[in-house]
Protein backbone atom coordinates (compact mmCIF):
# COMPACT_ATOMS: atom_id res chain seq x y z
CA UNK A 1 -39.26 -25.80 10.06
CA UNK A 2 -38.75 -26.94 6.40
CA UNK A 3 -37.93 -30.88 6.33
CA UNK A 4 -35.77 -32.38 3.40
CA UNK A 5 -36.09 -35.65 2.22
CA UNK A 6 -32.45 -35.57 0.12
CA UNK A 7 -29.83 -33.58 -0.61
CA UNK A 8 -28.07 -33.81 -3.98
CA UNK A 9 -25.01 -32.20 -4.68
CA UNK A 10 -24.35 -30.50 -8.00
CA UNK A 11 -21.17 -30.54 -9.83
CA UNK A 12 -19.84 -28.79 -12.71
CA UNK A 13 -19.82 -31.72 -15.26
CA UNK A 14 -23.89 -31.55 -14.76
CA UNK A 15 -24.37 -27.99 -15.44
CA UNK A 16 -25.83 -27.25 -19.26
CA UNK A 17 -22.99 -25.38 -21.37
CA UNK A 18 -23.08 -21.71 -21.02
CA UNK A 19 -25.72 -22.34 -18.50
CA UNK A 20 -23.77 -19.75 -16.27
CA UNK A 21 -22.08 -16.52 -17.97
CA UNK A 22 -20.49 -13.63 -17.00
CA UNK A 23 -23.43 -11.08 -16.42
CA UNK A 24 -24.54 -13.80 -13.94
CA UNK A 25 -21.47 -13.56 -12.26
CA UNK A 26 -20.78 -10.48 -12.13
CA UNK A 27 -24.51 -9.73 -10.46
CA UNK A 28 -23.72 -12.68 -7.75
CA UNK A 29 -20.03 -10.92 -6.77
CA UNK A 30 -18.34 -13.86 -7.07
CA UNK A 31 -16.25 -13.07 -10.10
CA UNK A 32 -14.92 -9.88 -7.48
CA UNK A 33 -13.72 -12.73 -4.56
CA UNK A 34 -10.13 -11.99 -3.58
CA UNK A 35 -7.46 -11.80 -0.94
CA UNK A 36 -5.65 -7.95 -0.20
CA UNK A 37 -2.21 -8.89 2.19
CA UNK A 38 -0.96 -5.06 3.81
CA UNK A 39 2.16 -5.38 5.47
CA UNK A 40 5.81 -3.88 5.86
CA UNK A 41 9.47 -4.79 4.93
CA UNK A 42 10.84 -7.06 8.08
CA UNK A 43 13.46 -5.21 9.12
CA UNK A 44 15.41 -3.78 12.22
CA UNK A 45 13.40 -0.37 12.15
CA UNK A 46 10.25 -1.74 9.55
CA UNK A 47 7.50 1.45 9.35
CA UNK A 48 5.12 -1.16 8.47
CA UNK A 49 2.62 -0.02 5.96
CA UNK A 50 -0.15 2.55 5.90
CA UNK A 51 -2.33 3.59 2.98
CA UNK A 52 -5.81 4.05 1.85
CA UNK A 53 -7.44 1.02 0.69
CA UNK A 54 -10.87 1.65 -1.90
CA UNK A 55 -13.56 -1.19 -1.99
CA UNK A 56 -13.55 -2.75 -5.74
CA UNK A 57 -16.78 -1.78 -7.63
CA UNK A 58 -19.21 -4.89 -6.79
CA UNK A 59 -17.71 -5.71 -3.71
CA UNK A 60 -20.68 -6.21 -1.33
CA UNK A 61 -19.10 -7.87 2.12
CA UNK A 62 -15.45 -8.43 3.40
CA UNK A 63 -13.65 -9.54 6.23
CA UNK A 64 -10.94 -8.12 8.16
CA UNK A 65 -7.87 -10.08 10.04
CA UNK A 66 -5.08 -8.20 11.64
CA UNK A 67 -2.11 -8.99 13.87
CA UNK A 68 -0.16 -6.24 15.86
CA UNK A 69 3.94 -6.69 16.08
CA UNK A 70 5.50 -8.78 18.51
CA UNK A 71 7.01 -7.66 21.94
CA UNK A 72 10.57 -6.43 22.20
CA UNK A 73 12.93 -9.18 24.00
CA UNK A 74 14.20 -8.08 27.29
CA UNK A 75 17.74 -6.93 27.93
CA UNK A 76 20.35 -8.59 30.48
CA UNK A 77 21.54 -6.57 33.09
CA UNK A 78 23.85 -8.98 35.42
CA UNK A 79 25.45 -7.80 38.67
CA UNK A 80 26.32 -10.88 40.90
CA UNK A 81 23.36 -12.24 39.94
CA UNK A 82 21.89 -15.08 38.08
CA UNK A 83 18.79 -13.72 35.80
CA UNK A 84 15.58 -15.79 34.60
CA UNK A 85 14.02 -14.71 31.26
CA UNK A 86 10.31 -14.44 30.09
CA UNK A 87 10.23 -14.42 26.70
CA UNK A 88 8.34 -11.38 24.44
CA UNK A 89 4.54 -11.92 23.38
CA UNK A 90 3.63 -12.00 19.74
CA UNK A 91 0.57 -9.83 18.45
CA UNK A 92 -2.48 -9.95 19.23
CA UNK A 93 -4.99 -11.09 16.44
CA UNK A 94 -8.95 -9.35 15.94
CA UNK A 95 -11.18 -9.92 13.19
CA UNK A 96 -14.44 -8.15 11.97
CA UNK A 97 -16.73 -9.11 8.96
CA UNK A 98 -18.88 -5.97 7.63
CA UNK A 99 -21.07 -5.03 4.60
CA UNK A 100 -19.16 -2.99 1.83
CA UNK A 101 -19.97 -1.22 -1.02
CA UNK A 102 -17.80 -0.58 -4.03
CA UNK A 103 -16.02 2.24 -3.78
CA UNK A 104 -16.29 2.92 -0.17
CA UNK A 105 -12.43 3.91 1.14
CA UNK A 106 -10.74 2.53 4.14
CA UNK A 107 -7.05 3.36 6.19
CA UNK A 108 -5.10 0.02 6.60
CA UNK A 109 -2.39 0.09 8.85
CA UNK A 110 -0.16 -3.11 9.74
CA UNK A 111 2.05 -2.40 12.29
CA UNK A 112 5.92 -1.14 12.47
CA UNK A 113 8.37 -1.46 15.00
CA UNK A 114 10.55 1.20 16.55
CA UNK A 115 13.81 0.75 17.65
CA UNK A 116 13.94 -0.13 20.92
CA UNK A 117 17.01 -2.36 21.88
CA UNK A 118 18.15 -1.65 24.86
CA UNK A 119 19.82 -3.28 28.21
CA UNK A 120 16.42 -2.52 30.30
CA UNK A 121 14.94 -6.21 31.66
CA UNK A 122 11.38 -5.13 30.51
CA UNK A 123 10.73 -4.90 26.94
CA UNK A 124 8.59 -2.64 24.93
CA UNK A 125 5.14 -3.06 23.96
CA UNK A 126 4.51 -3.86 20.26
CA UNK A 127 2.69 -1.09 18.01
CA UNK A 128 -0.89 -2.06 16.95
CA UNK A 129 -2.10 -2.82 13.71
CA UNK A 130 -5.72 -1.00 12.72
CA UNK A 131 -8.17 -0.24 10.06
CA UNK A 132 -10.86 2.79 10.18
CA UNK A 133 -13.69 3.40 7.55
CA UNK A 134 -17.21 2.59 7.14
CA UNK A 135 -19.31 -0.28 9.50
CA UNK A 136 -16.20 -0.60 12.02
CA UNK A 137 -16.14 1.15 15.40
CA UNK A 138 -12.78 4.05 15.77
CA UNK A 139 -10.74 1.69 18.23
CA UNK A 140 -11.18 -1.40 16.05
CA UNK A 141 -7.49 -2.54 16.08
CA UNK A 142 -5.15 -5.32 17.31
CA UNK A 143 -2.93 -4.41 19.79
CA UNK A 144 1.01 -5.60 19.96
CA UNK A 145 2.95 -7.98 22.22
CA UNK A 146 4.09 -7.49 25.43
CA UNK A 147 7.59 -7.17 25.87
CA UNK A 148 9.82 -10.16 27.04
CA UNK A 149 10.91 -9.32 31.53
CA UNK A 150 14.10 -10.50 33.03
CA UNK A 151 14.92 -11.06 36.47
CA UNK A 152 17.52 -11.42 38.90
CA UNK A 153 15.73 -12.02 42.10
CA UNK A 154 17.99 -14.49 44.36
CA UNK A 155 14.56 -16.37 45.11
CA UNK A 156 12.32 -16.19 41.64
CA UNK A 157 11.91 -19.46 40.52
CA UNK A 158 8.72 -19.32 38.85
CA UNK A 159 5.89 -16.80 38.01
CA UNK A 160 2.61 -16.73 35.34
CA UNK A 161 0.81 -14.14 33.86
CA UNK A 162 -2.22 -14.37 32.16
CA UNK A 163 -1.54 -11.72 28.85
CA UNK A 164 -4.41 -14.23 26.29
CA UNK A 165 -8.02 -13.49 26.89
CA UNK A 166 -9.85 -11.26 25.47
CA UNK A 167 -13.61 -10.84 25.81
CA UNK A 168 -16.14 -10.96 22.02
CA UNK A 169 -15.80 -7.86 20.69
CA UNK A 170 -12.81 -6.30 22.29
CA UNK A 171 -11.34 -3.50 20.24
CA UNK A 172 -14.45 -3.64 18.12
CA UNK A 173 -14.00 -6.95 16.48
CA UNK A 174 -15.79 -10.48 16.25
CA UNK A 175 -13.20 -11.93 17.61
CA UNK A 176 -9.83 -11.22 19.72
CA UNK A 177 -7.45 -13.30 20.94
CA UNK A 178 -2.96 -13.82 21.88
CA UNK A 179 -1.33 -16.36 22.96
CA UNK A 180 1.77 -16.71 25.48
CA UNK A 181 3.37 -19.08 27.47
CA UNK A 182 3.91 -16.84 30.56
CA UNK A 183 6.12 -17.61 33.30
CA UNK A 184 9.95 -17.41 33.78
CA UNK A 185 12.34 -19.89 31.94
CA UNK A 186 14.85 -21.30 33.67
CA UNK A 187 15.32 -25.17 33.93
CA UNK A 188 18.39 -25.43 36.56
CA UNK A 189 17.45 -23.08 39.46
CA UNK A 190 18.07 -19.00 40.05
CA UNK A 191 21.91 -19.39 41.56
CA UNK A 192 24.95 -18.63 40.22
CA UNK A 193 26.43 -20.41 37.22
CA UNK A 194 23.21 -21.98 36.48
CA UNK A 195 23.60 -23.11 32.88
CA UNK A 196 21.80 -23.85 30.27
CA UNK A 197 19.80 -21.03 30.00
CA UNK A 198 16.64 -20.06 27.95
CA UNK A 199 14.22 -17.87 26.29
CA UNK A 200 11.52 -18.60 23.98
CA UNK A 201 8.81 -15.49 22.90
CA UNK A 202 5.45 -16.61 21.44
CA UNK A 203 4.38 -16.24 18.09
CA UNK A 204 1.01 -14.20 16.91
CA UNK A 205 -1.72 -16.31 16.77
CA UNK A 206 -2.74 -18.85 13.56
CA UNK A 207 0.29 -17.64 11.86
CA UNK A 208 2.07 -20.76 13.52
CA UNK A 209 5.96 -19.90 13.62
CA UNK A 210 8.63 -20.76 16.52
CA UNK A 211 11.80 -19.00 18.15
CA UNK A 212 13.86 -19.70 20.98
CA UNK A 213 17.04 -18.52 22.34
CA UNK A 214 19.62 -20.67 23.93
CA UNK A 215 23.29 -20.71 25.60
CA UNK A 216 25.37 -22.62 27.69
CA UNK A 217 28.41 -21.50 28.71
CA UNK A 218 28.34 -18.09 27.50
CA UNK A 219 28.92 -14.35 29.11
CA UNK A 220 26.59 -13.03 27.57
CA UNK A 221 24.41 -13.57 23.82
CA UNK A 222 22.05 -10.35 22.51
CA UNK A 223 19.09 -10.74 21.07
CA UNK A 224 18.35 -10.87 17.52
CA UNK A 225 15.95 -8.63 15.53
CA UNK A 226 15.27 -10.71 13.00
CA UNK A 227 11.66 -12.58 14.00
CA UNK A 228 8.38 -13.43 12.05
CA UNK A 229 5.73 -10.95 11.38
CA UNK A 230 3.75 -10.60 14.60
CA UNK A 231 6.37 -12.68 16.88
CA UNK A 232 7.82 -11.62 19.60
CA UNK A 233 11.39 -10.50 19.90
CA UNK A 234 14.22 -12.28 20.94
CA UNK A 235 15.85 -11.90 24.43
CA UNK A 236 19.43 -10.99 25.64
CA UNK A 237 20.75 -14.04 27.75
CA UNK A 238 23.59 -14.96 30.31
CA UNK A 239 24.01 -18.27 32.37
CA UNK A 240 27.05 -16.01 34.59
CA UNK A 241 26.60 -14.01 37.55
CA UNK A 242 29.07 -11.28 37.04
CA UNK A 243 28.81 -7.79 35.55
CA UNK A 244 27.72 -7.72 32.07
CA UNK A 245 25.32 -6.37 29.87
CA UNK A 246 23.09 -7.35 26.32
CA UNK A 247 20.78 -5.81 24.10
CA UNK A 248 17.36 -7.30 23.05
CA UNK A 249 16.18 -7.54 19.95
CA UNK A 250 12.94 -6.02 17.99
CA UNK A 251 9.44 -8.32 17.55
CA UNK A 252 8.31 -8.45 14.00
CA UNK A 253 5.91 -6.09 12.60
CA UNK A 254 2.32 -6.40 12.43
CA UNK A 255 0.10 -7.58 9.06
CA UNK A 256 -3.37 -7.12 7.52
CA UNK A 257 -5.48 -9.40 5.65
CA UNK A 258 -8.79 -8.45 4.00
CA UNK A 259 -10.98 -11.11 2.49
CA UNK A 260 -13.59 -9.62 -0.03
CA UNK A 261 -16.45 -10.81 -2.34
């Protein structure tokens, strides 16, 4: 193994003038470095976006990161009953770093949502976000949330699930990964007129943003569509144990980055 005595670093101001010009560059790649963002309008009913994506001339490696939509909340259903909430999942995030060529052509796809608010305690699944072309395998993709689950057991006080891990090279990528707190929310006990009730979906991974749901003395609150890209959706709630009835809202919709040089 090579040993080094020192290590000097170089900076700009010691570089000759026009000791590095544009041909130079443009044979390294690094005057082709750049950032593409694919991703949909955030609203109630977003299609996301889908197109076909060509390599720049140059371009000799790139890396993909995607995130799938978030989880629709769950609905609230209430007949005599006092409900506990898990909150909706955010996207799931996978990455893959391949060798390009210029002009090489690839289908991007970041997620949508459909509209799926509804009274039902389990929520729908978030769509998956994807990319197919050259170097990646056909199921490389990152799949959505899960959706948010009520309950109105008399006895349910607690309960985890384990919706995170994901093994190296899942769904074709380097690396895939979600996040979510699991287990049921609900700080005063499952009986009737338990107040203070609570709901809090998990955002998609690195992207780093927060929602919760509250009440307190309220029949009954819906859930909202409008989350972050990749989070999960918001919940219906209700801290009474009489009849009524709220819709959940959507999770956002998924989004593709692609890193080139």
């Amino acid at each position: 193994m090579a040993q080094y005595s020192n290590y000097k670093k170089v900076s700009g101001s010691t570089l000759p003038a026009q000791s590095i010009t544009p041909s130079q560059l443009n044979t390294s790649g690094l005057d082709t470095w750049n950032v593409k963002w694919f991703y949909g309008w955030p609203c109630e009913c977003s299609t996301g976006c889908c197109c076909l994506w060509t390599v720049p001339s140059g371009v000799r490696r790139m890396t993909i990161e995607m995130w799938g939509a978030g989880g629709t909340g769950h609905g609230a259903c209430s007949c005599n009953r006092c409900q506990v909430y898990r909150g909706a999942q955010g996207g799931y995030y996978n990455t893959k770093t391949i060798d390009v060529q210029g002009g090489w052509t690839y289908t991007v796809c970041a997620a949508g949502v459909y509209r799926c608010r509804y009274r039902e305690c389990v929520g729908c699944t978030g769509c998956a976000s994807y990319v197919n072309g050259c170097n990646l395998s056909g199921n490389f993709c990152a799949h959505g949330g899960c959706g948010g689950l009520g309950c109105n057991s008399w006895s349910l006080g607690c309960h985890s699930v384990n919706e995170c891990c994901r093994a190296p090279g899942d769904n074709g990528g380097d690396f895939m990964m979600g996040n979510h707190r699991g287990g049921f929310w609900n700080p005063r006990g499952v009986y009737c007129h338990c107040h203070g009730r609570y709901s809090i979906p998990t955002s998609a991974p690195f992207i780093g943003t927060n929602v919760m749901t509250g009440l307190q003395f309220c029949w009954i609150r819906c859930g909202c569509w409008t989350v972050p890209y990749g989070h999960g959706g918001q919940g219906a709630l209700t801290d009474q144990c009489g009849r009524c009835c709220g819709q959940s809202g959507m999770g956002g919709p998924g989004l593709v980055k692609i890193t080139y040089v």
